[in-house]
N, C-alpha and C. Protein backbone atom coordinates (compact mmCIF):
# COMPACT_ATOMS: atom_id res chain seq x y z
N UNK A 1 19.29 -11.28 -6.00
CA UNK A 1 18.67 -12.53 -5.64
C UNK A 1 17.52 -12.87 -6.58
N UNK A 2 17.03 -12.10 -7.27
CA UNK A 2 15.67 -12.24 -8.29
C UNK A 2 15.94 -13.23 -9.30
N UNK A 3 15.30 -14.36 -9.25
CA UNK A 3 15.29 -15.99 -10.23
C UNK A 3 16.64 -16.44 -9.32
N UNK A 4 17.11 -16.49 -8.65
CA UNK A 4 18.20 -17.39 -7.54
C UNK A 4 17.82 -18.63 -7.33
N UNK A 5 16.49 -19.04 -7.76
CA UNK A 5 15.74 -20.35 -7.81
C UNK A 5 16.67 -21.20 -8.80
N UNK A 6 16.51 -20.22 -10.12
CA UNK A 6 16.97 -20.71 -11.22
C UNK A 6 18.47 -20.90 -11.70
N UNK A 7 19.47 -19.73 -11.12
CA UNK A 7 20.70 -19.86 -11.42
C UNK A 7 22.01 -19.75 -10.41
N UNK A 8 21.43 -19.89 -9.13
CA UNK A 8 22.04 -20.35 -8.27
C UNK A 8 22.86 -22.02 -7.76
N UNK A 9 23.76 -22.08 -7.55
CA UNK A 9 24.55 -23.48 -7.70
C UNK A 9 24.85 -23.44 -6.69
N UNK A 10 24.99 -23.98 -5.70
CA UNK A 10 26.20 -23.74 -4.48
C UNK A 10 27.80 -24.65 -4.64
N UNK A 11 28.31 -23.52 -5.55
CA UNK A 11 29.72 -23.93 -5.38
C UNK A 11 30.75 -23.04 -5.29
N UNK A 12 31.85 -22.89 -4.73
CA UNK A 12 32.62 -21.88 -3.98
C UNK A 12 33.30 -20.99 -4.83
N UNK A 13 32.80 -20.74 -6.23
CA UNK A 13 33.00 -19.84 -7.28
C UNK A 13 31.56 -18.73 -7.27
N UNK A 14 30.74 -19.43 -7.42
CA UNK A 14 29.21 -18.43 -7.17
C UNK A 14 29.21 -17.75 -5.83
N UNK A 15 29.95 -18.59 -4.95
CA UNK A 15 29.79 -17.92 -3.98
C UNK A 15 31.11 -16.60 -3.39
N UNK A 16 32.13 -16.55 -3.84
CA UNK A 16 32.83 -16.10 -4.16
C UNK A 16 32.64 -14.62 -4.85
N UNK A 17 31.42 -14.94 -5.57
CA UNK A 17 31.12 -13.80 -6.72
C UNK A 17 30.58 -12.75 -5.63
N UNK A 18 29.63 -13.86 -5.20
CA UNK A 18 28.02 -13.30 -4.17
C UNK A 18 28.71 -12.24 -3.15
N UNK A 19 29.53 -13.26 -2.88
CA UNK A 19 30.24 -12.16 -1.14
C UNK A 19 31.13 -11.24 -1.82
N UNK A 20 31.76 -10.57 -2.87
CA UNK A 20 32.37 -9.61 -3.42
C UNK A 20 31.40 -8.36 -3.76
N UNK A 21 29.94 -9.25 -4.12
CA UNK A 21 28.91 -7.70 -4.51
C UNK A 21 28.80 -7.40 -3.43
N UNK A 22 28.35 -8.50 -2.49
CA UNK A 22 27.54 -8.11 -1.16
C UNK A 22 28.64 -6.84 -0.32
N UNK A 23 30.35 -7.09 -0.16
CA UNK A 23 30.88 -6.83 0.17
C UNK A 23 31.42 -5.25 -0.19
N UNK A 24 31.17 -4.82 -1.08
CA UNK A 24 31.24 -3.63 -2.06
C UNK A 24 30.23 -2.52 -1.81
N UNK A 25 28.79 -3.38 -1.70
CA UNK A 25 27.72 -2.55 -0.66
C UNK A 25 27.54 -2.54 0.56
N UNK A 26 28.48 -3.37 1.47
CA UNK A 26 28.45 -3.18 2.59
C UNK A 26 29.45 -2.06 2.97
N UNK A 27 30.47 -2.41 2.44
CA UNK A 27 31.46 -1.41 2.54
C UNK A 27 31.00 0.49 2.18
N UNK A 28 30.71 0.49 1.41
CA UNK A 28 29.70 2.14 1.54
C UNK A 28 28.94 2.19 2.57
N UNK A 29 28.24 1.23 2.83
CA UNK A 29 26.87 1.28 3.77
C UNK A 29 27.44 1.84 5.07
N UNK A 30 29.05 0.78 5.42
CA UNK A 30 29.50 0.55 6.81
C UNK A 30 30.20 1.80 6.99
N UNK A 31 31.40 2.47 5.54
CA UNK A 31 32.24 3.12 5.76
C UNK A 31 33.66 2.49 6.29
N UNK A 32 33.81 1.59 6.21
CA UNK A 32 34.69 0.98 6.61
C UNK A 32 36.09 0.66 5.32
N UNK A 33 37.23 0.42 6.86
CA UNK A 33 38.55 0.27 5.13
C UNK A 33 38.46 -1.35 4.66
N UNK A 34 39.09 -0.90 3.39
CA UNK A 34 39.46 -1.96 2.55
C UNK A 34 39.82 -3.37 3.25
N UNK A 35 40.65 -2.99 4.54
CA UNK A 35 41.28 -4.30 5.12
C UNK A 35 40.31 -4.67 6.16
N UNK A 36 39.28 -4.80 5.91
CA UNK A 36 38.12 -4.89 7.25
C UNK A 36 37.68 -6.46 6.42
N UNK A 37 37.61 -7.05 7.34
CA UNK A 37 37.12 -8.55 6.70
C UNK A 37 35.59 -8.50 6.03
N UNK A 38 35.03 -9.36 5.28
CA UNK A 38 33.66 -9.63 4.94
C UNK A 38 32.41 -9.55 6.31
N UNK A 39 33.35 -10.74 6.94
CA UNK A 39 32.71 -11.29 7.71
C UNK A 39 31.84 -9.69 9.20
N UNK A 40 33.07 -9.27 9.17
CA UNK A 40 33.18 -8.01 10.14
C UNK A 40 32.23 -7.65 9.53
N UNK A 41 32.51 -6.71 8.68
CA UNK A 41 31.51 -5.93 7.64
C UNK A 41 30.17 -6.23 8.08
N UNK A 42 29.53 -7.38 7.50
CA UNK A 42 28.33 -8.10 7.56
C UNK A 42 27.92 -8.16 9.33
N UNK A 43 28.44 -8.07 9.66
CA UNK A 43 28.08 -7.93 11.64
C UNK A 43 28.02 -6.93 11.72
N UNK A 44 28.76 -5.62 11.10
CA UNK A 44 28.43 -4.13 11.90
C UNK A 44 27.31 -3.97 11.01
N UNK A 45 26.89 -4.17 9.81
CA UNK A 45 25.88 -3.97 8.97
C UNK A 45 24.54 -5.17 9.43
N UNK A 46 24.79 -5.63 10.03
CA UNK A 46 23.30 -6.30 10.80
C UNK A 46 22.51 -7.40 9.42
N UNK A 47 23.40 -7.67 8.69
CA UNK A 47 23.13 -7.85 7.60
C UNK A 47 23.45 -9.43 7.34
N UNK A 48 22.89 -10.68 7.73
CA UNK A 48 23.57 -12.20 7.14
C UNK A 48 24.54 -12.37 5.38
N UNK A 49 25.30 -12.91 5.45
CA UNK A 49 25.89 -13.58 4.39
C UNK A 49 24.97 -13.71 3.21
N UNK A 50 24.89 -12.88 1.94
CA UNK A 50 24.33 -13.19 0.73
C UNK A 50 24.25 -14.75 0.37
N UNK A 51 25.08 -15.28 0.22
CA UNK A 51 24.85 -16.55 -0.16
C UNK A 51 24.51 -17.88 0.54
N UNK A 52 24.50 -17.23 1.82
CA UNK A 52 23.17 -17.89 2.91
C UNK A 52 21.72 -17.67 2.50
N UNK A 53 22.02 -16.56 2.75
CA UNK A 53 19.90 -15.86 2.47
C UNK A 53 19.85 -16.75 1.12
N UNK A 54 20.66 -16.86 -0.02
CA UNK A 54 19.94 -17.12 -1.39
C UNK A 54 19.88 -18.65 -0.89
N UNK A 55 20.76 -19.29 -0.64
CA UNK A 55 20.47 -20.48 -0.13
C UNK A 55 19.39 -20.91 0.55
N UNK A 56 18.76 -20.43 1.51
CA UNK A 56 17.90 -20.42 2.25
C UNK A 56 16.50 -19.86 1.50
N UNK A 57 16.53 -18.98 0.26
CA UNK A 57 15.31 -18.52 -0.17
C UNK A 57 15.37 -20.21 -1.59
N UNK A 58 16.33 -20.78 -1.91
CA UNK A 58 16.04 -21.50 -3.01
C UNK A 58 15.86 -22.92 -2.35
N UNK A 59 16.27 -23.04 -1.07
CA UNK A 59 15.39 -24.73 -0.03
C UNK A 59 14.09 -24.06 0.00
N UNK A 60 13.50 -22.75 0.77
CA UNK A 60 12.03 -22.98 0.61
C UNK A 60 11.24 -22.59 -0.81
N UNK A 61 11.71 -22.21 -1.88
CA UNK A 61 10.79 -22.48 -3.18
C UNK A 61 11.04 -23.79 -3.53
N UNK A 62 12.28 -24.73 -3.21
CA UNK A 62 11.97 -25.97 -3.11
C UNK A 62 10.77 -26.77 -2.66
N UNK A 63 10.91 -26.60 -1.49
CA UNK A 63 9.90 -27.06 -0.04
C UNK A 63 8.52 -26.63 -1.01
N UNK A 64 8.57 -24.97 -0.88
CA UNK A 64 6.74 -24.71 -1.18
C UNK A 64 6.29 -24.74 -2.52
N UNK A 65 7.04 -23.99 -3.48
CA UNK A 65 6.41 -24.69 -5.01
C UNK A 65 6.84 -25.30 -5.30
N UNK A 66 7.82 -26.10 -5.46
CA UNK A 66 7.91 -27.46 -5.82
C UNK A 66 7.57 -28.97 -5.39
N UNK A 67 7.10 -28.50 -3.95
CA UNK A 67 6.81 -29.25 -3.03
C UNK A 67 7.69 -30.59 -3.25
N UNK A 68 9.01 -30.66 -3.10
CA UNK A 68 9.89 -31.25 -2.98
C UNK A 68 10.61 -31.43 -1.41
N UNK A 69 11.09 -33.05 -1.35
CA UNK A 69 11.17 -32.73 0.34
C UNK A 69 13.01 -32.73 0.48
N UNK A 70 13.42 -32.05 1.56
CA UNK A 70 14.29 -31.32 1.07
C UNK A 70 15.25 -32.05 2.86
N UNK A 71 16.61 -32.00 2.72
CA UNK A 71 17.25 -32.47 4.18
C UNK A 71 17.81 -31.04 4.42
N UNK A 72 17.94 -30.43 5.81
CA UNK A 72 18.30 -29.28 6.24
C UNK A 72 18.95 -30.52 8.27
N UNK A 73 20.24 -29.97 8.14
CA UNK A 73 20.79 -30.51 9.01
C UNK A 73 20.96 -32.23 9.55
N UNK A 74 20.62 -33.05 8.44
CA UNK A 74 20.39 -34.48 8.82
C UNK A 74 19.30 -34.67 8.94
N UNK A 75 18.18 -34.06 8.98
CA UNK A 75 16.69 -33.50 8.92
C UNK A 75 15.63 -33.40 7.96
N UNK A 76 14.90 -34.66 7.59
CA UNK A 76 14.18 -34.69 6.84
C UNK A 76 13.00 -34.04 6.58
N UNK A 77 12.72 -32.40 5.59
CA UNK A 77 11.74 -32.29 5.64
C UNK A 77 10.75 -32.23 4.55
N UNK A 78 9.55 -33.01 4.93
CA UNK A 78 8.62 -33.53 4.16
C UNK A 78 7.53 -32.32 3.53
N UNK A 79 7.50 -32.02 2.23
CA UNK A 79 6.52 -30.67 1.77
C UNK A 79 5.71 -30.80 2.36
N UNK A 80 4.96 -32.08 2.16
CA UNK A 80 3.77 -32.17 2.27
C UNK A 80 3.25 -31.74 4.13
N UNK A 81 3.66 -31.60 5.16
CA UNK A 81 3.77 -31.63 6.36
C UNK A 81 3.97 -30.46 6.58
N UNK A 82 4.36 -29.48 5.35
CA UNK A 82 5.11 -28.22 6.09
C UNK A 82 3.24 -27.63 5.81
N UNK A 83 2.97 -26.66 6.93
CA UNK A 83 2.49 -25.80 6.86
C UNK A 83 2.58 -24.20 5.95
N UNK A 84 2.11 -24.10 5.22
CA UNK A 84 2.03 -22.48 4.45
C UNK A 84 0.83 -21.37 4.60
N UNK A 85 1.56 -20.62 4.82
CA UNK A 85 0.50 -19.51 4.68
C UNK A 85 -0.06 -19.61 3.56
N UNK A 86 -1.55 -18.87 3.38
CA UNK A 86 -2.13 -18.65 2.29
C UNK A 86 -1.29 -17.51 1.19
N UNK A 87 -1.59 -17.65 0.33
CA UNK A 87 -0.94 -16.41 -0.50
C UNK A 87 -1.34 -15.01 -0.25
N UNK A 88 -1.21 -14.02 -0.84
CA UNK A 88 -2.05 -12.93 0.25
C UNK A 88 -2.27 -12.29 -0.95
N UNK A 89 -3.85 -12.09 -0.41
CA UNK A 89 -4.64 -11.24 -1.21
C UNK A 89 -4.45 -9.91 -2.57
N UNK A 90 -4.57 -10.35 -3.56
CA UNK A 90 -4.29 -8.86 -4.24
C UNK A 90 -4.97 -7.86 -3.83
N UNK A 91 -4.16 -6.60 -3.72
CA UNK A 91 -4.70 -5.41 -3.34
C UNK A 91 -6.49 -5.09 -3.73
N UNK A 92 -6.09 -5.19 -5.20
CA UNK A 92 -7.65 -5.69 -6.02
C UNK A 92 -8.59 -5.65 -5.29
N UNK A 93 -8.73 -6.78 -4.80
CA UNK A 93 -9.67 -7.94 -4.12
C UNK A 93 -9.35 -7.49 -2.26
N UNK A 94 -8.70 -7.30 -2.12
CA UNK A 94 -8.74 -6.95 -0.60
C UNK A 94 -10.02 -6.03 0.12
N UNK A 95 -9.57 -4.78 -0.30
CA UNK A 95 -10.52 -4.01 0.54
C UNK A 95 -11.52 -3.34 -0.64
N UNK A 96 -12.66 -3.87 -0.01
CA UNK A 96 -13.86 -3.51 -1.11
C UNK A 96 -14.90 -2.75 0.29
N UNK A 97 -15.33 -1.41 -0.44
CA UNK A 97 -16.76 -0.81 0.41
C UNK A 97 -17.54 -0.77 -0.71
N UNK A 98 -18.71 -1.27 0.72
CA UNK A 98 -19.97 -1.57 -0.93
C UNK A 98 -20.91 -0.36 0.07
N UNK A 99 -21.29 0.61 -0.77
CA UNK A 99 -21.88 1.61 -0.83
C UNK A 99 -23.50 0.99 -0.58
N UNK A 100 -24.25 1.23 0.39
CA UNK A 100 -25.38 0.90 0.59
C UNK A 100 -26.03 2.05 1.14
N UNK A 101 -26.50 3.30 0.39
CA UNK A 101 -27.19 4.39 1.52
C UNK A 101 -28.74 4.12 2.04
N UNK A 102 -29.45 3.19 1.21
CA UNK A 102 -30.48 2.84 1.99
C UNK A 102 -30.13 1.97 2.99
N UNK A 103 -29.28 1.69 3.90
CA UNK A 103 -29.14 1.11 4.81
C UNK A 103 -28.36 1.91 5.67
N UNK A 104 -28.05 2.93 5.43
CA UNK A 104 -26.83 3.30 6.31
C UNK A 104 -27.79 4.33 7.23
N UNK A 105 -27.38 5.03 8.57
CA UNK A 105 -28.08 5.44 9.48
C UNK A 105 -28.28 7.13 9.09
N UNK A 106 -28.05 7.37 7.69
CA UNK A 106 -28.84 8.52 7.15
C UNK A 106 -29.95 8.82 6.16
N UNK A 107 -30.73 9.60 6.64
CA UNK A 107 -32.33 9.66 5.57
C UNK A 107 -31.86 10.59 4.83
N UNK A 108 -31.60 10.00 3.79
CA UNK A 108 -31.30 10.89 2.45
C UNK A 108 -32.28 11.63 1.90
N UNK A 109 -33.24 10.83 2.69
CA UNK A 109 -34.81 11.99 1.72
C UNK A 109 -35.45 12.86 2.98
N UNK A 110 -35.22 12.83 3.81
CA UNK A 110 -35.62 13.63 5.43
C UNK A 110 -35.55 15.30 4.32
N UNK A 111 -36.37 15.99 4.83
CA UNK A 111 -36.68 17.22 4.24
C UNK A 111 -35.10 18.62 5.14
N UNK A 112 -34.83 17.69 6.30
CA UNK A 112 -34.57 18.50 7.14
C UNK A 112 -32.35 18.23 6.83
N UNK A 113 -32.74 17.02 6.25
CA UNK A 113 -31.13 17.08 6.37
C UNK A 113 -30.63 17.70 4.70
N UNK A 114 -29.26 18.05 5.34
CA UNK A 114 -28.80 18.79 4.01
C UNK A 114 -27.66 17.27 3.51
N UNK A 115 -27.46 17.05 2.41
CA UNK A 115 -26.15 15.97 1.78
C UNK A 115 -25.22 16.20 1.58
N UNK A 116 -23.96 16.04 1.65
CA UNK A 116 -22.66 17.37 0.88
C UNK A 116 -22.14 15.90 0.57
N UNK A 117 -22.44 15.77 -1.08
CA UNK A 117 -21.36 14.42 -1.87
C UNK A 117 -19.94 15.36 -2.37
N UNK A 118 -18.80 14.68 -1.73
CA UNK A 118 -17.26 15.51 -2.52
C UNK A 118 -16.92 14.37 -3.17
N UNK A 119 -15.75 15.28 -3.56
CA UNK A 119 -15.11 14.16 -4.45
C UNK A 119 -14.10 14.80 -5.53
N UNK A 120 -12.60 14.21 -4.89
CA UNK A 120 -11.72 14.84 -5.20
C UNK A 120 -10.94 13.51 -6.94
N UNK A 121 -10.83 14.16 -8.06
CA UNK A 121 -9.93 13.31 -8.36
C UNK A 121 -8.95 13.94 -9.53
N UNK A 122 -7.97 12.51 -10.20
CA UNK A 122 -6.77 12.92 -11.44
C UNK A 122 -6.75 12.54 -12.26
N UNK A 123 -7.01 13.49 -13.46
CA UNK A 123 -7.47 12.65 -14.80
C UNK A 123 -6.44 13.24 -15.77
N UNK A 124 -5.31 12.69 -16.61
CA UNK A 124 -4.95 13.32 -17.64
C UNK A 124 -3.84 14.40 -17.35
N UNK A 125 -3.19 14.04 -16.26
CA UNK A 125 -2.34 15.13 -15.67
C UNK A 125 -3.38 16.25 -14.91
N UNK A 126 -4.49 16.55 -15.34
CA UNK A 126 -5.25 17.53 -14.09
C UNK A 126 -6.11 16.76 -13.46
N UNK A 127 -6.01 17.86 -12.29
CA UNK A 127 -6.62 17.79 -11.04
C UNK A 127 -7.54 18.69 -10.72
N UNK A 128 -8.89 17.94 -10.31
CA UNK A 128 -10.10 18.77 -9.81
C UNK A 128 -10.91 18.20 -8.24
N UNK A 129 -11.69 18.99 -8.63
CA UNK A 129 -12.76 18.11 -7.26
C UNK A 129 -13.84 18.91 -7.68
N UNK A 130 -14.80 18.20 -6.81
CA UNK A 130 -16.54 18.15 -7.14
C UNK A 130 -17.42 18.18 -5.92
N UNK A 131 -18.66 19.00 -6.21
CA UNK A 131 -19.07 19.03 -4.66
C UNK A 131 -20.48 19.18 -5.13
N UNK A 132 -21.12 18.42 -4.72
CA UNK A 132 -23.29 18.32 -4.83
C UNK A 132 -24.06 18.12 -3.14
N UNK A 133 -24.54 19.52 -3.76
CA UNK A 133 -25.73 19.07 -2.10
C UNK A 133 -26.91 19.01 -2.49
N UNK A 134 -27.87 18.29 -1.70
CA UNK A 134 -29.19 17.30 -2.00
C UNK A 134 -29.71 18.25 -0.69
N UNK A 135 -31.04 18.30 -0.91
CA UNK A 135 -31.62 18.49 0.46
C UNK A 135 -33.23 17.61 0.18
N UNK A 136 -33.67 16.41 0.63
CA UNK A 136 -34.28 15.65 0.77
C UNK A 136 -34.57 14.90 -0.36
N UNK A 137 -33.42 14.91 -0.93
CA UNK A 137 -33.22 13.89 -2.19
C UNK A 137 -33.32 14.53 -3.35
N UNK A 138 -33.65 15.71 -3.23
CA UNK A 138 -33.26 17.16 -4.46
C UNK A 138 -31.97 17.58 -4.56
N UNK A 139 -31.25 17.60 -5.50
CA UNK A 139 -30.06 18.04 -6.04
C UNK A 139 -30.55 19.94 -5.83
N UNK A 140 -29.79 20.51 -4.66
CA UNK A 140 -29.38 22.32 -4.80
C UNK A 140 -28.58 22.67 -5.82
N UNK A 141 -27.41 22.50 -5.87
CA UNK A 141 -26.46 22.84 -5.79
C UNK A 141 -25.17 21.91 -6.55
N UNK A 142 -24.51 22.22 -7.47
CA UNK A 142 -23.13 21.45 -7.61
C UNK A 142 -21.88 22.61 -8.08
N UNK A 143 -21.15 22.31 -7.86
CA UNK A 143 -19.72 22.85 -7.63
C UNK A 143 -18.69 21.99 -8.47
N UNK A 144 -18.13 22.36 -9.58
CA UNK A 144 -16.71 21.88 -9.92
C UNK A 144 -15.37 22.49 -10.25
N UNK A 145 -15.02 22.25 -9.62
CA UNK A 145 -13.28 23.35 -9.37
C UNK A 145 -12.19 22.54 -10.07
N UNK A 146 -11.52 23.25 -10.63
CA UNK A 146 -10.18 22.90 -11.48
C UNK A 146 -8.70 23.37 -10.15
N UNK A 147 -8.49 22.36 -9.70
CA UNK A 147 -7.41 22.73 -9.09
C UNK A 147 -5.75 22.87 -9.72
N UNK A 148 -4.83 23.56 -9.25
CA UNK A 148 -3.23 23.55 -10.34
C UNK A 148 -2.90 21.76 -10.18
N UNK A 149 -2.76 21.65 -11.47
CA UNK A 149 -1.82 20.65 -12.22
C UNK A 149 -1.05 19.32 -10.98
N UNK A 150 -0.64 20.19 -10.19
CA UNK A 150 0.39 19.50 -9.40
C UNK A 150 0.13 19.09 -8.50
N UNK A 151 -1.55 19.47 -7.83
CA UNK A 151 -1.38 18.92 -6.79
C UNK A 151 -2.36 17.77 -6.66
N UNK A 152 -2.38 16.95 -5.56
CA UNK A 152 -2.19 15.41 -5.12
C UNK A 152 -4.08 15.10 -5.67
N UNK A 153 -4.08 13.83 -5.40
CA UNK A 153 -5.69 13.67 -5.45
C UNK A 153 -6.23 13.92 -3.99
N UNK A 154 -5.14 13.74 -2.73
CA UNK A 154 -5.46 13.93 -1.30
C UNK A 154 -5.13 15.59 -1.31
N UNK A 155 -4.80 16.45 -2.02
CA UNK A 155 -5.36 17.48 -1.74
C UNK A 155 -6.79 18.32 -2.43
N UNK A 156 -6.73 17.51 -3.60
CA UNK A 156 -8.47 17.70 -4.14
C UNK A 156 -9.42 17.01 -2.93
N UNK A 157 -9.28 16.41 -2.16
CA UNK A 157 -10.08 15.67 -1.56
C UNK A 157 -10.36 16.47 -0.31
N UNK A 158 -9.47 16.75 -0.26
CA UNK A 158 -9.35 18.15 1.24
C UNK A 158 -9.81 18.88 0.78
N UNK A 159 -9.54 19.49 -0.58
CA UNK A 159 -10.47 21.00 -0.63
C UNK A 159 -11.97 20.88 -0.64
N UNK A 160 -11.95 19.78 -1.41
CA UNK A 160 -13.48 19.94 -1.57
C UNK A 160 -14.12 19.97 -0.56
N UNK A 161 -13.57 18.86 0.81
CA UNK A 161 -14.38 18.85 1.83
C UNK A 161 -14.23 20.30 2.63
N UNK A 162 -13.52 21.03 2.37
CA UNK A 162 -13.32 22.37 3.12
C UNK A 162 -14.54 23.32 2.23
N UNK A 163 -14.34 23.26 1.16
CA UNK A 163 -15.29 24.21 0.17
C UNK A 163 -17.32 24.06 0.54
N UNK A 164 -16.87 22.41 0.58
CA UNK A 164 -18.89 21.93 1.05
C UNK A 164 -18.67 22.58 2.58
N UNK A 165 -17.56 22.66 3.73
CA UNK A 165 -18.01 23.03 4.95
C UNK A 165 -18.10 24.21 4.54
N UNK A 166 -17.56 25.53 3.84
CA UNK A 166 -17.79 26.96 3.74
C UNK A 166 -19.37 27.28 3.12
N UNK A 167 -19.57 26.31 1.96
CA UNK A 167 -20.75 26.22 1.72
C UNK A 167 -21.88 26.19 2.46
N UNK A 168 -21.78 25.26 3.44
CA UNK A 168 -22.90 25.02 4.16
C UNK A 168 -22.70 26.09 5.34
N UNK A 169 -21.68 26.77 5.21
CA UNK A 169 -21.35 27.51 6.82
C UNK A 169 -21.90 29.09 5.55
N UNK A 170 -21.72 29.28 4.60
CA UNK A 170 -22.22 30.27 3.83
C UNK A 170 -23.89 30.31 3.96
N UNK A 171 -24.92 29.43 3.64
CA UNK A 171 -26.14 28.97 3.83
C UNK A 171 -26.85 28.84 4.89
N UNK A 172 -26.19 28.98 5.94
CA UNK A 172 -26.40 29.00 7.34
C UNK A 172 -27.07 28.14 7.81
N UNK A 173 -26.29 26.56 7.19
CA UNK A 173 -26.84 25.81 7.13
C UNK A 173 -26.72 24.97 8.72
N UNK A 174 -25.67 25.62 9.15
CA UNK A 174 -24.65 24.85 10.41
C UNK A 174 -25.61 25.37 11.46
N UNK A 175 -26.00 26.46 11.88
CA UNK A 175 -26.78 26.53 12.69
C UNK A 175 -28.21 26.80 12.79
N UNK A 176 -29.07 26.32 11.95
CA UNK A 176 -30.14 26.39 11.51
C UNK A 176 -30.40 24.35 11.59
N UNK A 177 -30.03 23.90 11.24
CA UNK A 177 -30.16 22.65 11.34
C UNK A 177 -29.05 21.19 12.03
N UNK A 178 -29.67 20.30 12.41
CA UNK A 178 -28.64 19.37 13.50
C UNK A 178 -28.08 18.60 12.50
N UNK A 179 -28.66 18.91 11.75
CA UNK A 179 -27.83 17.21 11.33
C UNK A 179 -27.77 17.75 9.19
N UNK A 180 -25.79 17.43 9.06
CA UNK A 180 -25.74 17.95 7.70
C UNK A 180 -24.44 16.65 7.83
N UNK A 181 -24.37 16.23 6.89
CA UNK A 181 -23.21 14.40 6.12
C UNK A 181 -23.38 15.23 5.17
N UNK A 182 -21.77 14.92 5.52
CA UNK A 182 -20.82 14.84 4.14
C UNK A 182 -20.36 13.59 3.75
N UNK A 183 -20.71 12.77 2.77
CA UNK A 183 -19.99 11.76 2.16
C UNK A 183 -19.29 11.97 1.51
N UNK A 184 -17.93 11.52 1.60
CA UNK A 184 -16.63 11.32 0.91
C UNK A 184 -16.47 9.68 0.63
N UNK A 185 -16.64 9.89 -0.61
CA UNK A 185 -15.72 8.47 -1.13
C UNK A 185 -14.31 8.14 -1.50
N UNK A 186 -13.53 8.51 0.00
CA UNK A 186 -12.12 9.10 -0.54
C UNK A 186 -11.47 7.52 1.31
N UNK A 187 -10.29 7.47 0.37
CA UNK A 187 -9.42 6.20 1.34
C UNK A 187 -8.28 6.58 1.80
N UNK A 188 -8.36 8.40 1.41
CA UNK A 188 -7.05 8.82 1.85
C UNK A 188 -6.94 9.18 3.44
């Protein structure tokens, strides 16, 4: 169906073509014999008529980018009248966190809290992760581990956060004090 805008015709040779591919993958899909109609096929496969759907995808790039008004059943419809969704967001631009720690409900400089920054990532075919603890806005401590080759950036991201909890559970940091954040800048 990809450019069907462009080289689609509706005449009973194209379409002819359409229902022979469609029919060839339905037939594996279904398992079904040779003498099983199209039509059958396309009902046990839950699947509409190829050269419907393309039909139906080249009236609405009519309708919406071309904004051309188009008759569907004796039925005049006018672009301009049709309602469209907005386009949808590039991933890009979608989900943005904006990092603000002077605002957020931890004192980064409190004498009493410990920081654990991780941070797992993949550069160049390898894989590492990274681990810094602060204790009232003093850098202790940093950690950088070379993990094997193969594995994920969501498992650098796990270790590290496992390595800062052994850390801080090494330091005796867990029960000596209430309050220890770990920031992860991770979306996995």
């Amino acid at each position: 169906m990809y450019g069907s805008e462009n080289w689609y015709r509706d005449t009973a040779i194209i379409n002819r073509k359409i229902l022979s591919l469609q029919r060839n993958a339905l037939r594996n899909i279904t398992k079904t014999y040779k003498t099983v109609s199209t039509l059958s096929i396309q009902v046990l496969a839950g699947i509409p008529p190829l050269d419907l759907s393309i039909k139906f995808h080249q009236e609405k790039f009519r309708l919406i980018k071309l904004k051309t008004d188009i008759l569907i059943n004796n039925k005049l419809l006018i672009a301009n009248n049709v309602n469209v969704p907005p386009p949808r967001v590039p991933p890009w631009q979608g989900r943005r966190i904006f990092w603000n720690i002077e605002q957020s409900n931890v004192n980064m400089n409190n004498e009493c809290n410990f920081n654990y920054y991780t941070d797992g990532s993949k550069i160049d075919g390898r894989t590492g992760c990274g681990i810094a603890l602060f204790r009232g806005g003093e850098e202790i401590k940093t950690l950088s581990i070379q993990l094997n080759n193969d594995s994920s950036v969501f498992m650098a991201e796990a270790y590290a956060i496992k390595i800062a909890l052994l850390e801080a559970q090494s330091l005796n940091v867990i029960q000596l004090l209430p309050f220890i954040s770990l920031l992860i800048p991770c979306l996995s």
